[in-house]
Each structure stands twice: as structure tokens, then as C-alpha cells.
Protein backbone atom coordinates (compact mmCIF):
# COMPACT_ATOMS: atom_id res chain seq x y z
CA UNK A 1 -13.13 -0.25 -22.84
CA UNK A 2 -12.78 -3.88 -24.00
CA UNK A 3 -11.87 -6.94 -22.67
CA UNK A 4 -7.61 -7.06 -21.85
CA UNK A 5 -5.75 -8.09 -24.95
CA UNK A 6 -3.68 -11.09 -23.86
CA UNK A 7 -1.20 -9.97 -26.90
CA UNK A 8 -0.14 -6.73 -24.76
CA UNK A 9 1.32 -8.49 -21.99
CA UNK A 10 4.39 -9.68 -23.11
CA UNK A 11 7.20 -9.40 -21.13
CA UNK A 12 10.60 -7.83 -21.12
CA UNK A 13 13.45 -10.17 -19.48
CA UNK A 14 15.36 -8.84 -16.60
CA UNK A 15 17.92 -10.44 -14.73
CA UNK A 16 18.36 -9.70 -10.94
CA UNK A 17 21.82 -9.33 -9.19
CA UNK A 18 23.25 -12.32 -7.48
CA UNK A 19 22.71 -11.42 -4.06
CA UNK A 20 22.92 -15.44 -1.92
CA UNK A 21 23.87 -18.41 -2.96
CA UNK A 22 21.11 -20.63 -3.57
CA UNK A 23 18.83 -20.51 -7.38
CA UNK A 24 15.84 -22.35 -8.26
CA UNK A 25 13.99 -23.22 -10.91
CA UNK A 26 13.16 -18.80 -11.73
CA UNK A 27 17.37 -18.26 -12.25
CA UNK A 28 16.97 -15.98 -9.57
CA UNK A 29 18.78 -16.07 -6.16
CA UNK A 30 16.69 -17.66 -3.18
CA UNK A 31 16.29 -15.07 -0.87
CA UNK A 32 14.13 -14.79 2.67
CA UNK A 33 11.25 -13.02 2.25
CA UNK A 34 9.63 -11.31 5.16
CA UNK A 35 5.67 -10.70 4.59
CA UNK A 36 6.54 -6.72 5.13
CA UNK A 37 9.29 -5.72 5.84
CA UNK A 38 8.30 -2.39 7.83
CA UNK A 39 5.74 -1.62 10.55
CA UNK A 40 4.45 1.28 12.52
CA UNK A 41 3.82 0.68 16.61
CA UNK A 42 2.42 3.36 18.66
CA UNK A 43 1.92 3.86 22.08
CA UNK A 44 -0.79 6.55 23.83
CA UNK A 45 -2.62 7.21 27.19
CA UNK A 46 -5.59 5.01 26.39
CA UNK A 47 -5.11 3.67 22.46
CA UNK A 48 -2.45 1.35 21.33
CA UNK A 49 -0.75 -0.93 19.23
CA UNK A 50 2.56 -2.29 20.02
CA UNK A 51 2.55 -6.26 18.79
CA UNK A 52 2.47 -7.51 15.06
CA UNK A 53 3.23 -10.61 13.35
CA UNK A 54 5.73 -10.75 10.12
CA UNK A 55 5.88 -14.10 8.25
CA UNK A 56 9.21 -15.23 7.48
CA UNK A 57 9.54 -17.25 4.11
CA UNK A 58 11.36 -18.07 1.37
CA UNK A 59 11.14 -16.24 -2.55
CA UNK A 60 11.25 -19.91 -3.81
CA UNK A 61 11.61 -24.06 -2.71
CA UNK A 62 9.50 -25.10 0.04
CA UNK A 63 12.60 -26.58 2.66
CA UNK A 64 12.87 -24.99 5.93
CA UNK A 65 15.86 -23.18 6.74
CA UNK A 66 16.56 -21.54 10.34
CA UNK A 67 16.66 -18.36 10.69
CA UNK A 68 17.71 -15.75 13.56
CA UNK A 69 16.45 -12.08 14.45
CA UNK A 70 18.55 -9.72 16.05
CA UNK A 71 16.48 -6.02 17.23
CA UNK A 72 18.97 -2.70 17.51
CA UNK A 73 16.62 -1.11 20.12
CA UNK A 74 16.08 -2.21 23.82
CA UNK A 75 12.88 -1.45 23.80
CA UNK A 76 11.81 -4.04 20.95
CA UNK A 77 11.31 -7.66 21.57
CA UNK A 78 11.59 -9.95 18.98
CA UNK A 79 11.17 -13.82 18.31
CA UNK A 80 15.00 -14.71 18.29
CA UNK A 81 15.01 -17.68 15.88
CA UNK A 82 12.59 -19.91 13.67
CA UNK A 83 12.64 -21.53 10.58
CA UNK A 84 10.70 -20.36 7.49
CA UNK A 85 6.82 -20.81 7.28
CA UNK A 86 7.32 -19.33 10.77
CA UNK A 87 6.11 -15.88 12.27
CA UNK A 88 8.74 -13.23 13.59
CA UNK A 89 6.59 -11.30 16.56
CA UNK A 90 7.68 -8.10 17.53
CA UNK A 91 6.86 -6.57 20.69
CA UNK A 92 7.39 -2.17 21.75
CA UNK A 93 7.62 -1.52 25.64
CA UNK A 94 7.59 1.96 26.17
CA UNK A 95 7.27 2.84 29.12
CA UNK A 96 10.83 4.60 29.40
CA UNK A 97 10.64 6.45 26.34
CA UNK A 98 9.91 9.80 25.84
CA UNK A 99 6.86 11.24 24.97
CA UNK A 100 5.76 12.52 21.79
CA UNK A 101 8.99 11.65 19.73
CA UNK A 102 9.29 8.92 16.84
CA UNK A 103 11.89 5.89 17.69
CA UNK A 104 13.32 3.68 14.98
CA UNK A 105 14.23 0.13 15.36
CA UNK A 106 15.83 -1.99 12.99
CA UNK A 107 15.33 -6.07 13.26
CA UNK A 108 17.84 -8.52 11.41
CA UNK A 109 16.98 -11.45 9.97
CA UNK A 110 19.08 -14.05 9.19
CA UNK A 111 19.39 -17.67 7.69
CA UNK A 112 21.57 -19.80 9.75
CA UNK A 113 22.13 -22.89 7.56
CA UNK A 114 20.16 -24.29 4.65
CA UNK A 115 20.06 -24.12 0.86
CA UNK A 116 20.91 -21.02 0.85
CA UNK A 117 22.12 -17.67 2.89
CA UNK A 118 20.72 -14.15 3.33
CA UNK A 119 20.27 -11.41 5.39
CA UNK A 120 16.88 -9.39 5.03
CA UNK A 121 16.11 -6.23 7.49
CA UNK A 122 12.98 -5.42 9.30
CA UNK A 123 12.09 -1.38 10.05
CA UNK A 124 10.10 -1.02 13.18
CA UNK A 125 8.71 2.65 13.94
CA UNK A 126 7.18 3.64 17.34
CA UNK A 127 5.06 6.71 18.03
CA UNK A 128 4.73 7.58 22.00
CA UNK A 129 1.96 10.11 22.57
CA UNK A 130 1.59 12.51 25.38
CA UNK A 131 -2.49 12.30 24.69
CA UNK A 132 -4.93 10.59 22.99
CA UNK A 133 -5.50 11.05 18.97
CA UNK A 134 -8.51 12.49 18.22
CA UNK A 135 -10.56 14.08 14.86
CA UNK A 136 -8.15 16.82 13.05
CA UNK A 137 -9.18 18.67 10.24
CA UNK A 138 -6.80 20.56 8.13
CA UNK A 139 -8.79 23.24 5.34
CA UNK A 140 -5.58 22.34 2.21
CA UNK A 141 -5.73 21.19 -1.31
CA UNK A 142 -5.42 17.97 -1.75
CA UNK A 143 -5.00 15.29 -5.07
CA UNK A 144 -3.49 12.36 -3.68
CA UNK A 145 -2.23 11.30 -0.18
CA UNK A 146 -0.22 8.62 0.77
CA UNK A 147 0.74 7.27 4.08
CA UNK A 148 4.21 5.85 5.17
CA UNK A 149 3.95 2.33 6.71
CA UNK A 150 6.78 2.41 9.02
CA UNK A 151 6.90 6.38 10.39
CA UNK A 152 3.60 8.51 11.71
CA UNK A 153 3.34 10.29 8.70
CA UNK A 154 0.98 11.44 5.71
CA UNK A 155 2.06 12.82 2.63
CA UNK A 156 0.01 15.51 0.59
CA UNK A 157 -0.03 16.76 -2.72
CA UNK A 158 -2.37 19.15 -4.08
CA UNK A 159 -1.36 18.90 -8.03
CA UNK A 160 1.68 21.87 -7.89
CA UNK A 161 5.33 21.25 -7.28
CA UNK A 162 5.46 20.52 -3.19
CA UNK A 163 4.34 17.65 -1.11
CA UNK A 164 3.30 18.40 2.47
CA UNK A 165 4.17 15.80 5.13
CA UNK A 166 1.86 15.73 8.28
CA UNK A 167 1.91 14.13 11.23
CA UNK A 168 -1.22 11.67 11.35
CA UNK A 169 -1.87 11.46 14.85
CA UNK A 170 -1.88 15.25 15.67
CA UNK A 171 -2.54 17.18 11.86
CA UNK A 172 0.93 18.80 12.56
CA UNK A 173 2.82 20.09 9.12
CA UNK A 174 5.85 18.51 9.72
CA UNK A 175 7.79 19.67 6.40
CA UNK A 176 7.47 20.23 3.02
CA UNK A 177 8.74 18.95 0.51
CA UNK A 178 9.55 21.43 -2.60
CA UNK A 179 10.54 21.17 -6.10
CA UNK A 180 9.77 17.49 -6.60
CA UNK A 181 8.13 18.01 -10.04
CA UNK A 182 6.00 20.17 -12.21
CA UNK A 183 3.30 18.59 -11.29
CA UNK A 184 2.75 15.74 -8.74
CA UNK A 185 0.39 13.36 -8.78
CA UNK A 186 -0.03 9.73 -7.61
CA UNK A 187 2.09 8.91 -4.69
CA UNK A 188 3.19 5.59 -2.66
CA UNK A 189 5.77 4.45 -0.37
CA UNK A 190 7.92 1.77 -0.21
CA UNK A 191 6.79 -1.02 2.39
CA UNK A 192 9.90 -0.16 4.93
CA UNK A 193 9.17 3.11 4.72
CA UNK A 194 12.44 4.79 3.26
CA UNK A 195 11.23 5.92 -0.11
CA UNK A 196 8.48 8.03 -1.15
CA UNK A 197 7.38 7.68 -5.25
CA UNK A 198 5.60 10.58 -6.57
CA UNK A 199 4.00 10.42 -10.27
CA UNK A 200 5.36 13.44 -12.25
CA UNK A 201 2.52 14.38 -14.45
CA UNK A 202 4.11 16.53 -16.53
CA UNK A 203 6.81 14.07 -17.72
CA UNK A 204 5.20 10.83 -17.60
CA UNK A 205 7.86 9.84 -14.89
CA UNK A 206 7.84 8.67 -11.03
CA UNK A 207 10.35 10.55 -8.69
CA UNK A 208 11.48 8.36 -6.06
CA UNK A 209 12.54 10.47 -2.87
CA UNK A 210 13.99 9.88 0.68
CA UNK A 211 10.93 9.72 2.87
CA UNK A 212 12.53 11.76 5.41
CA UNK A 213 14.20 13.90 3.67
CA UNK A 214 12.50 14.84 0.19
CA UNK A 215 15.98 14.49 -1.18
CA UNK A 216 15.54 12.61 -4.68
CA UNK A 217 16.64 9.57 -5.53
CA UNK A 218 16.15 9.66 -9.14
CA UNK A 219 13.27 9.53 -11.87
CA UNK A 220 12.00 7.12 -13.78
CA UNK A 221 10.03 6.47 -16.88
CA UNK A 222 6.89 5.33 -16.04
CA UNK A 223 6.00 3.64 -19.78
CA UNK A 224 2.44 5.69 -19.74
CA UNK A 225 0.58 8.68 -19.85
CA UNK A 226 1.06 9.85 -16.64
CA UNK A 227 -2.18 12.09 -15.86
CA UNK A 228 -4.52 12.74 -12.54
CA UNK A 229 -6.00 9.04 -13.17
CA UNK A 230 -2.71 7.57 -12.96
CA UNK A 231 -2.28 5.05 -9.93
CA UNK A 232 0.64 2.56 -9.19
CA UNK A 233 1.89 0.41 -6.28
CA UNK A 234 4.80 -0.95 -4.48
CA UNK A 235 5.67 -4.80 -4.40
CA UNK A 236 9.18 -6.93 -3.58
CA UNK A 237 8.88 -9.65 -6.02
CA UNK A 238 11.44 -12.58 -5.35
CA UNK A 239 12.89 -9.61 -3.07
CA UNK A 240 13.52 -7.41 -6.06
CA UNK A 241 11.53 -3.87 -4.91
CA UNK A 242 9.43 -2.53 -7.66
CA UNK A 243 7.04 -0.08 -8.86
CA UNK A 244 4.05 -1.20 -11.13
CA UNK A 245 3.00 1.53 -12.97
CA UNK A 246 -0.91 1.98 -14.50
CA UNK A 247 -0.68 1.78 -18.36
CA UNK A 248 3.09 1.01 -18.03
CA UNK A 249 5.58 -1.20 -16.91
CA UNK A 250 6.80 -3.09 -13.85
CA UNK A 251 10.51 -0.85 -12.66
CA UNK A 252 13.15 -2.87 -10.51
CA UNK A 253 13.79 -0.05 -7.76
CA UNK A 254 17.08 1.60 -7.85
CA UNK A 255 17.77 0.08 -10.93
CA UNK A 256 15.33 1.50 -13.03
CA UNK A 257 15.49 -1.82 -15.27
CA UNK A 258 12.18 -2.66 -16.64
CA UNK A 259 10.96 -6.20 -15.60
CA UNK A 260 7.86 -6.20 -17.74
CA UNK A 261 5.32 -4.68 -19.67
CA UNK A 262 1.62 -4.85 -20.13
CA UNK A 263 -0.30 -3.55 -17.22
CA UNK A 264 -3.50 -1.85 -18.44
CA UNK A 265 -4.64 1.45 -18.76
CA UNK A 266 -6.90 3.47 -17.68
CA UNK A 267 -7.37 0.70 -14.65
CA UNK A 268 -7.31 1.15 -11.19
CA UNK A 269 -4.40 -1.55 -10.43
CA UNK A 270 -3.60 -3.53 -6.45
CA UNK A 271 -0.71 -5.58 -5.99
CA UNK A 272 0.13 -8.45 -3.33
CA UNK A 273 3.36 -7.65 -1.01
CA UNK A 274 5.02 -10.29 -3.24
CA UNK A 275 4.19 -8.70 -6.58
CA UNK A 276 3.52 -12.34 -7.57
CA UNK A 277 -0.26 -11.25 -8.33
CA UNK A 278 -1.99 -8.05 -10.09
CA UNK A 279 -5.71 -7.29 -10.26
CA UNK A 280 -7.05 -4.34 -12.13
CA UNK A 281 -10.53 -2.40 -12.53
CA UNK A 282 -11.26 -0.30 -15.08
CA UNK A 283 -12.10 3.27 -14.22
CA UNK A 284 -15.90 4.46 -13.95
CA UNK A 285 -17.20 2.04 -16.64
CA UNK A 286 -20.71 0.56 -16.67
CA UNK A 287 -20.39 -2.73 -16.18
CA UNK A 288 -17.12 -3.01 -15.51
CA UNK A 289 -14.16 -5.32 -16.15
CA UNK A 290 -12.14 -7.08 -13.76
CA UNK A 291 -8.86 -8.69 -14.40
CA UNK A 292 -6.39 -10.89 -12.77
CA UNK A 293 -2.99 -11.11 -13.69
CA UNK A 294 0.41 -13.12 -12.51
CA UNK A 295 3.54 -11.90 -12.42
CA UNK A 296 6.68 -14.64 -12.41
CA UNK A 297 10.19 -15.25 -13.75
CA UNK A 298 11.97 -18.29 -14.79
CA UNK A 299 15.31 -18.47 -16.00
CA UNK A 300 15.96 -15.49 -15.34
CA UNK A 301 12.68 -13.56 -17.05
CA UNK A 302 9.94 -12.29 -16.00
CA UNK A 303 6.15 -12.73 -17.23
CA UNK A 304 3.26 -10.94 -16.65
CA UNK A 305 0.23 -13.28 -17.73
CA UNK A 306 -3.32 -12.70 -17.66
CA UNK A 307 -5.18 -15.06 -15.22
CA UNK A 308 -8.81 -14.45 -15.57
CA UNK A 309 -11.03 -11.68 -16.70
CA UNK A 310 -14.50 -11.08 -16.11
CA UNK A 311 -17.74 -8.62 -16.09
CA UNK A 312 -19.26 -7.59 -12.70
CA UNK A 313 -22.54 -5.91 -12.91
CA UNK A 314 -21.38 -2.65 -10.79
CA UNK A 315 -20.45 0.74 -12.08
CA UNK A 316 -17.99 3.63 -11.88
CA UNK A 317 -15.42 1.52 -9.63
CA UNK A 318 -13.02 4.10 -8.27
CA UNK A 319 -10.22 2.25 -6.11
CA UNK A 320 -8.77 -1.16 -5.79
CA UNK A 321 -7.25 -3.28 -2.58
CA UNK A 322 -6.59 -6.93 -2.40
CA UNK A 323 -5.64 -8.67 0.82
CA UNK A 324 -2.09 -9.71 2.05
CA UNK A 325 -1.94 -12.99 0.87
CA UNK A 326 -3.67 -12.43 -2.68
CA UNK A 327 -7.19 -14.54 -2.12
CA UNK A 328 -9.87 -11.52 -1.65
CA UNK A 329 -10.14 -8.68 -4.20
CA UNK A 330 -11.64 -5.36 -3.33
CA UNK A 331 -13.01 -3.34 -5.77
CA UNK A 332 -14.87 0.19 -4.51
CA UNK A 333 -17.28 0.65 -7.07
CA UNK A 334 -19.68 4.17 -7.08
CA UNK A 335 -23.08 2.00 -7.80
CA UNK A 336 -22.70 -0.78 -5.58
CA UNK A 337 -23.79 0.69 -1.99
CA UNK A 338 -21.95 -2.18 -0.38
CA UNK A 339 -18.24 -3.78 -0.81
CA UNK A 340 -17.86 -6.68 -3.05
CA UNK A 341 -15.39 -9.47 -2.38
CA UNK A 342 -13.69 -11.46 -5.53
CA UNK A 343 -12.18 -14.87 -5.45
CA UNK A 344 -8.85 -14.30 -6.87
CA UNK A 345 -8.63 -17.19 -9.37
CA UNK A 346 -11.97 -17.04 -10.35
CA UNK A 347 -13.23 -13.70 -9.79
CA UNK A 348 -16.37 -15.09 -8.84
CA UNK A 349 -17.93 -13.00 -5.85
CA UNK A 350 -17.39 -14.44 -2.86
CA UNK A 351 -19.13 -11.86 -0.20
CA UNK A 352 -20.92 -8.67 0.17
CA UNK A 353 -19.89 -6.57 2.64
CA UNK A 354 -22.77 -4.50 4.36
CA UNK A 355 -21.98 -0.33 3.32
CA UNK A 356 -23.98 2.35 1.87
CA UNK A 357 -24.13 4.64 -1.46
CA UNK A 358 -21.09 5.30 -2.81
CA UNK A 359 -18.31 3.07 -2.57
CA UNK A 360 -15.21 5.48 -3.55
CA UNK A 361 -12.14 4.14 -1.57
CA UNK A 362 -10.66 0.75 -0.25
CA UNK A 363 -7.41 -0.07 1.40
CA UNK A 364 -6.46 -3.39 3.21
CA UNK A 365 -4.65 -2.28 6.56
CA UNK A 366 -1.40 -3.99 8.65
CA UNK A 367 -4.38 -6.23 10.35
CA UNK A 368 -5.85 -7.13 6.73
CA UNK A 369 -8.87 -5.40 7.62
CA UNK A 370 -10.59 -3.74 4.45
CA UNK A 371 -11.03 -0.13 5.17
CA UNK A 372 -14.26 0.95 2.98
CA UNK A 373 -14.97 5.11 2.13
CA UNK A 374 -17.62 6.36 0.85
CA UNK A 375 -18.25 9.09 -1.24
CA UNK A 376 -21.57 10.00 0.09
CA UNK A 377 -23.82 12.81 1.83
CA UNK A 378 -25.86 13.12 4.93
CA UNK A 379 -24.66 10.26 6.24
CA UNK A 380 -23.96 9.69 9.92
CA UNK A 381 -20.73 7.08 9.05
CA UNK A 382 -18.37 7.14 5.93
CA UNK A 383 -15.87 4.34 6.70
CA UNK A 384 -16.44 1.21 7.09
CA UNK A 385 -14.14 -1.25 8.52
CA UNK A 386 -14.48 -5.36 7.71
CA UNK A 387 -11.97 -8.05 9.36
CA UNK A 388 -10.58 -11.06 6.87
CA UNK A 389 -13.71 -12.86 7.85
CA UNK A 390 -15.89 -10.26 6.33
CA UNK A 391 -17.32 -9.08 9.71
CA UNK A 392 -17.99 -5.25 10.07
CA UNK A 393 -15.30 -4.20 12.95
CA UNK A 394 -17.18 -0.72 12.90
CA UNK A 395 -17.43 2.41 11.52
CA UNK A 396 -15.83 6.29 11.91
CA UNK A 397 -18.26 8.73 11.88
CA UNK A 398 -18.59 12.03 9.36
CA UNK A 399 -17.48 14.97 10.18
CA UNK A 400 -21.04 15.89 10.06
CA UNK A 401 -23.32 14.36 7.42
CA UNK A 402 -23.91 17.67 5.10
CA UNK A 403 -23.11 17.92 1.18
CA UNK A 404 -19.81 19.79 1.60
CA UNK A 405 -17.60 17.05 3.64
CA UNK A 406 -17.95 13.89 0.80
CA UNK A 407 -14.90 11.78 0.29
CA UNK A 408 -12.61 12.02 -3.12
CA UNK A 409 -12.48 9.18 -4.39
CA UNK A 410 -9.21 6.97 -4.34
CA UNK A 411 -7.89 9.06 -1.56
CA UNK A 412 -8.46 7.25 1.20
CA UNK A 413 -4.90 6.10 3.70
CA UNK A 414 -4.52 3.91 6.44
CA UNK A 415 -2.15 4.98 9.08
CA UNK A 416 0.99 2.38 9.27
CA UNK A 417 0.03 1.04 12.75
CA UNK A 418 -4.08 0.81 11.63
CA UNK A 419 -5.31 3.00 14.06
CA UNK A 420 -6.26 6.14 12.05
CA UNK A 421 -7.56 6.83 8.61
CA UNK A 422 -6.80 9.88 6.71
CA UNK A 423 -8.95 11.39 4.03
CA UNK A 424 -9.94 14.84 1.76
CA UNK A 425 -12.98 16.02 0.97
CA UNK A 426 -13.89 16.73 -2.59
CA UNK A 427 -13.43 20.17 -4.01
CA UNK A 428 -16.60 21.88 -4.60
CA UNK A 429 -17.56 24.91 -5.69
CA UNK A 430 -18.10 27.49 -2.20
CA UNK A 431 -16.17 24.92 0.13
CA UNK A 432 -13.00 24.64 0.73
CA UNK A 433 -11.13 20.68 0.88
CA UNK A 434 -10.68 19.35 4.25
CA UNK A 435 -7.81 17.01 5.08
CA UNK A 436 -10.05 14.72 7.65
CA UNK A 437 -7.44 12.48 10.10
CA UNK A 438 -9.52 9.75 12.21
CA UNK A 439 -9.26 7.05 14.69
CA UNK A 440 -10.05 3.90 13.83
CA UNK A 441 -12.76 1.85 15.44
């Protein structure tokens, strides 16, 4: 593997509907753009998490315009009305709600005057346990998991046709989903929570399915070979939802229209929420390369250029994560025995973060904590858990540190509301895969 050929990153133009009534200087509408626009809450005996924090801005222009918020659901709070560059804080009180159900609230957002007018919506889901979340292990096969950011659940597929949803606070198989291809592969789902993509490996396409449901929603052509490497990620740039694809292109989601073209292959790939910035690593090289890409549109088309590229002196990286707002780049890489932080302009290292041998998974949580697993035996701890600051938070301990419970790489979730951390083992020979869900530190 070379260094990325600037000449295979030309784009493809795409317009986007008309959907308000202010443009800038990209030909596309102005819309608000809420930082995520789903979150999880969840609500137990003696754990919790029932506040978070959604920034409220604008895709383009740098005015403030007012805005309102309007919740569905009595018992969500919200911030009723700010102007953008503010935060929209949302706030679960539980205490009348039954136990051990799910509860769905929906938050509107709206400009009230300005430059321009739009309405964006906000999912909010809220778990209330009976008891406190502790270890579950499930003995299932397991290739890829994802984990939905809005409703308690984790989604499993082993490589066949199915995907198996559990619940991630109790292990409970809460459906499954059949028929969804040949053979699935990588998964994701949309950040408020309503669509689950699954990578069909036998026709190089992603399935996009109703998260609750399994129902599909159609198929689309990922542009690449679509094999058990394949990885791809979920972004709203200028508002527009869209699926990046490994090897392939960037897909406007329902549409299907292809925005652009370019992103490598054979590279483990991490998007911001805005899909304004890519960064990819390429897979299980010695030394390996790591590149930096941006992704904007004027007049209408879209561009994905390369930013920076450079070698960093570590070896077989195996996952990807860079933080909300696009400045700290998280490559997992096999040889490192620690986490290394990358400037995202630069890609100069900018920290180490304290771990142990071998760096196999990373994911940046609702709290932009990194969330470091290891692939590693005999070892009392296997995730590691650093705040924005690059402090450890603390670490969630092994099953039991013995050769047969070591993490696969790039398989590695984050519950939506932060608190628990689901994982597989690897499959080797004489023991069986466990499905490991965890609290949190």
C-alpha cells in the first residue's frame, strides 16, 4: 500500500433538494444543524444518565438566528429557545414511568426568524430499569456489531443471512432480523436511530433497514468490493444523511444519489457528525499510512479532497474513531500498546494515551470519551476509557484474563447513553465466541 493518489478523488456533483429558503456560497439550502440529532437516556436503581447537551448550528453563514424547541413527552425537559452557536439541554425525569420499558421522545427544533427557515427533529430514547446492569455474556457468532444511538439496543451479525438485536443492558434477544442478505457484514446506524445499514457481502451493496422493524428500505451500491474488511460510517453533511462507504463512494440516504467518489480502500475510514471531514488508516500495514481528507460542496457539488497524509511508525492498525468536532484522530493500532492521538490538520501526534498490548478497537462515545479495546491475554483490564482531555476515566475489567476471552478486532460498541460497552471474543479453535456486554466506568 502506497501513499493516496490525489488523482482518485475526484468528485461526482450532486445537487440536494431545496428544502428552506436561505443558500450560501455551497448552492445548497441553509439548514439548522443539530450536533446529533438522536440520544439514548437511561434511568436505573443506582446508575444513570438522563442530561446531554446538543449544539444547535447552522450548515453554513455564521449569523445567529433564534431558534425554538418544542419536546412531545412530559417527561422531557428541554431548553425552549436560543439562537445558533447555542446548546439545546435535554433533561428525562422518570420517576412516573414504568419500569423496564423503552419511551420515545421527539424534540422540535425550529428557526424563528433569520436568513433562513427550517425545522430539524431531535429523537430522545429513555431506558427505565427495574435493576442495575451488570456483566452479560452471550456464547453466539459474531462478525460485526453495531449499536443504535437513540434505542437500548445491539445489533449482531455472525456472517449468514439474519441479524440478532439484543437488548444491551440485560443480553435479552429481542428479535431477529431474517433475510436481510446473503451475507451480512459491516453494519451502522443512522445517528437518530431509525435506520440500520448492513453491508451485503455478496453483492457489493448496503441494505438500509427500519431499526425497529428489519423491514428494508432499499439497497444500494456501495462502489467497492464489499468483503469482511469492509467498514463504512454515517454522517449528515449540510443536513444531507449519508453513507461513506470503504473503497467506494459517499450515498445521499434515501436517495441513493452518489455525492462523491474516492474514499480509499482497504482503509479503516471515521467520519465527523458533519461529514465535513474523513480520516482513514490503512489495514494491518507496517508502518502505516494515515490520511486526512475534506469533504465540501459549492455550487451545488461536492468535493472530496485530500488534506494531509502521513507515515506513523505503528503497525497492524485495526479500527478508527475521531472526536465530535473533528480535532483528535484515533487510530487503534496492534503494535502500539498505548492509544495515539493525531492533530487533524497536521497529523502530527499530539498525545499518548496510557494502554497495554494490543490496541484492536476505538470508538468516541455521546461524552467524547475515547473508548480503547484491546485485543490482548491475561490481562486483568481490556478497555480503556480517556476523557477529551486525554485523562484515563478508568477501565472495565476482563472477563477473566485467560487466552480464550481476547477482543476481535474492530468490534468494539458503545451503548447510545455511554454507560455500557459491548464486545465478542475472537473465534478460536476449542472456544466458542462470547458476546461480552459491560458497564462503563
Amino acid at each position: 500500500m502506497g501513499k493516496i493518489c490525489a488523482a482518485a478523488l475526484l468528485c461526482v456533483a450532486c445537487c440536494l433538494a431545496n428544502m428552506s429558503s436561505g443558500y450560501a456560497a455551497t448552492g445548497l439550502p441553509i439548514k439548522l444543524f443539530l450536533s446529533t440529532d438522536g440520544l439514548a437516556l437511561s434511568s436505573f436503581p443506582h446508575r444513570y444518565a438522563l442530561r446531554q447537551t446538543v449544539r444547535v448550528i447552522r450548515t453554513e453563514g455564521s449569523q445567529q438566528v433564534a431558534w425554538t424547541a418544542i419536546s412531545n413527552q412530559p417527561w422531557l425537559t428541554v431548553t425552549a429557545s436560543g439562537v445558533t452557536g447555542g446548546k439545546l439541554k435535554v433533561e428525562a425525569s422518570p420517576k412516573e414511568l414504568a419500569k423496564n420499558q423503552f419511551y420515545l421522545a421527539q424534540v422540535t427544533v425550529s428557526t424563528s426568524g433569520g436568513d433562513f427557515t427550517d425545522t430539524e427533529t431531535l429523537n430522545v430514547g429513555l431506558w427505565v430499569g427495574s435493576s442495575d446492569p451488570t456483566t452479560v455474556t452471550l456464547s453466539t457468532n459474531a462478525l460485526t456489531i453495531a449499536a443504535n444511538p437513540v434505542e437500548p439496543f445491539a445489533y449482531v451479525a455472525n456472517g449468514g443471512s439474519s441479524i440478532s438485536e439484543y437488548n444491551v443492558y440485560s443480553g435479552a434477544l429481542v428479535t431477529t432480523f431474517q433475510n436481510v442478505a446473503t451475507n451480512v457484514g459491516a453494519m451502522e446506524v443512522s445517528s437518530d436511530g431509525n435506520t440500520l445499514f448492513a453491508a451485503d457481502m455478496s453483492n457489493n451493496n448496503i441494505v438500509a433497514l427500519n431499526a425497529s422493524t428489519g423491514a428494508q428500505l432499499g439497497s444500494y451500491a456501495s462502489g467497492s468490493t464489499v468483503d469482511s474488511w469492509f467498514n463504512m460510517a454515517y454522517a449528515r453533511p449540510y443536513g444531507q444523511p449519508a453513507i461513506y462507504a470503504m473503497g467506494g463512494s459517499i450515498i445521499a440516504y434515501p436517495s441513493g444519489k452518489v455525492l462523491a467518489g474516492g474514499i480509499p480502500n482497504n482503509y479503516y475510514i471515521a467520519v465527523t457528525p458533519d461529514g465535513r471531514k474523513l480520516f482513514a488508516v490503512d489495514i494491518g500495514l507496517s508502518p502505516s499510512i494515515l490520511a486526512a481528507f475534506s469533504f465540501r460542496a459549492r455550487n451545488g457539488t461536492f468535493t472530496l479532497a485530500p488534506v494531509a497524509s502521513t507515515t506513523i511508525q505503528v503497525a497492524n492498525c485495526q479500527d478508527l474513531a475521531v472526536s465530535h468536532d473533528g480535532t483528535r484522530v484515533y487510530p487503534a493500532c496492534g503494535s502500539a500498546g498505548e492509544f495515539d492521538v493525531y492533530n487533524d490538520k497536521t497529523l502530527a501526534q499530539v498525545q499518548t494515551l496510557p494502554g497495554n498490548a494490543y490496541p484492536a478497537n476505538i470508538e468516541v462515545d455521546v461524552n467524547d470519551d475515547a473508548v480503547g479495546g484491546l485485543d490482548a491475554s491475561y490481562l486483568p483490564d481490556d478497555v480503556y476509557v480517556y476523557n477529551p482531555q486525554g485523562f484515563l476515566v478508568g477501565e472495565v475489567p476482563t472477563l477473566s484474563p485467560n487466552a480464550s476471552n481476547t477482543q476481535q478486532a474492530a468490534a468494539m460498541r458503545v451503548s447510545g447513553d455511554g454507560t455500557r460497552v459491548v464486545s465478542v471474543t475472537y473465534p478460536i479453535p476449542d472456544y466458542p465466541q462470547t458476546l461480552m456486554l459491560r458497564n462503563m466506568p
